[in-house]
Protein backbone atom coordinates (compact mmCIF):
# COMPACT_ATOMS: atom_id res chain seq x y z
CA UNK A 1 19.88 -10.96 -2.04
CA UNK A 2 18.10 -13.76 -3.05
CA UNK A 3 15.50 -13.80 -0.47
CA UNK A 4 14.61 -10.29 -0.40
CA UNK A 5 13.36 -10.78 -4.26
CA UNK A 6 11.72 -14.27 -3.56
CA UNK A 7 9.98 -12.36 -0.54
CA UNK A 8 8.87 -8.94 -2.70
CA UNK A 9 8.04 -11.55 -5.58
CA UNK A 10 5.50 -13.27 -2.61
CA UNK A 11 4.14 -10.12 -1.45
CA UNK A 12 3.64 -8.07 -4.49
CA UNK A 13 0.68 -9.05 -4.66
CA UNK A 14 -0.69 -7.52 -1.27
CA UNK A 15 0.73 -4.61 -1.73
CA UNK A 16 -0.67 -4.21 -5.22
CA UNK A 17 -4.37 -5.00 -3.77
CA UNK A 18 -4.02 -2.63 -1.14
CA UNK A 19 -2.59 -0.03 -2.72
CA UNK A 20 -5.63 0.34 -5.18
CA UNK A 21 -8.20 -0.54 -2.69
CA UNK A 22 -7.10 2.64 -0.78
CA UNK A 23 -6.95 4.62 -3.78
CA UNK A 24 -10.46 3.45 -4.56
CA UNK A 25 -11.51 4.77 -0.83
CA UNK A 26 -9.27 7.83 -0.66
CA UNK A 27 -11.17 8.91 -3.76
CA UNK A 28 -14.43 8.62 -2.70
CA UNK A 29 -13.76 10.22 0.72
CA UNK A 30 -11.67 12.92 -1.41
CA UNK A 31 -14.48 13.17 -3.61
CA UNK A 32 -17.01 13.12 -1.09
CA UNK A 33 -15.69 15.80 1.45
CA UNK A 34 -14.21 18.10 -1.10
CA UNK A 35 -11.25 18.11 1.11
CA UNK A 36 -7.72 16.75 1.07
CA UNK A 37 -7.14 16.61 4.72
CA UNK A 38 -5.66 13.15 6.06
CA UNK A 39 -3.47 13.09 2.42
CA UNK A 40 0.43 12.84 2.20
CA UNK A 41 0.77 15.70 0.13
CA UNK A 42 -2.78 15.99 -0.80
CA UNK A 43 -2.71 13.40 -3.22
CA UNK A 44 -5.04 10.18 -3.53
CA UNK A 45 -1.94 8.42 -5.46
CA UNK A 46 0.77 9.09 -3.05
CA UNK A 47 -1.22 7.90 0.47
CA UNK A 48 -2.15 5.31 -1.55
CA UNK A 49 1.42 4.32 -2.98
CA UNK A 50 2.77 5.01 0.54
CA UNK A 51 -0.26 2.10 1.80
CA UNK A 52 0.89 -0.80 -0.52
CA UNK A 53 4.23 -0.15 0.21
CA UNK A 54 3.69 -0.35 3.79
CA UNK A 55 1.55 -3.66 3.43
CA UNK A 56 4.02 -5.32 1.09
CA UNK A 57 6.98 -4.62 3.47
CA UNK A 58 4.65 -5.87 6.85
CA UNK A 59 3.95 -9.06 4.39
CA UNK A 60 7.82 -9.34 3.74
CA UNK A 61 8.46 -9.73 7.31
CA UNK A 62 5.50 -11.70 8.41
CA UNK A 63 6.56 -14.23 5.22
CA UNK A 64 10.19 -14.10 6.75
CA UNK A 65 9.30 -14.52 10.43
CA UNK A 66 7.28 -17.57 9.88
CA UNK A 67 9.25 -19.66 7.27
């Protein structure tokens, strides 16, 4: 149990990053278009929620995999 927090605690990071990275581009394009096409659910917070969790878990295995 102890790794899997020492891993999230290394990777938090990431996914915090790209989590509102994409939120900053999903709302632009969403802004942009006028459309929410390409959106879980239509909303700019949930794809972009979904991304950083996505990119934190990849970094939790890379991290794992290599050490």
């Amino acid at each position: 149990m102890e790794t899997i927090h020492a891993l999230m605690q290394q990777s938090a990071g990431v996914g915090a990053g790209i989590a509102l990275g994409s939120a900053v581009g999903f709302g632009l394009r969403r802004k942009r278009s006028g459309s929410s096409e390409g959106l879980i659910g239509g909303s700019v917070f949930v794809t972009s929620a979904v991304c950083g969790i996505v990119a934190m878990g990849v970094m939790m295995l890379i991290t794992y995999v290599s050490a």
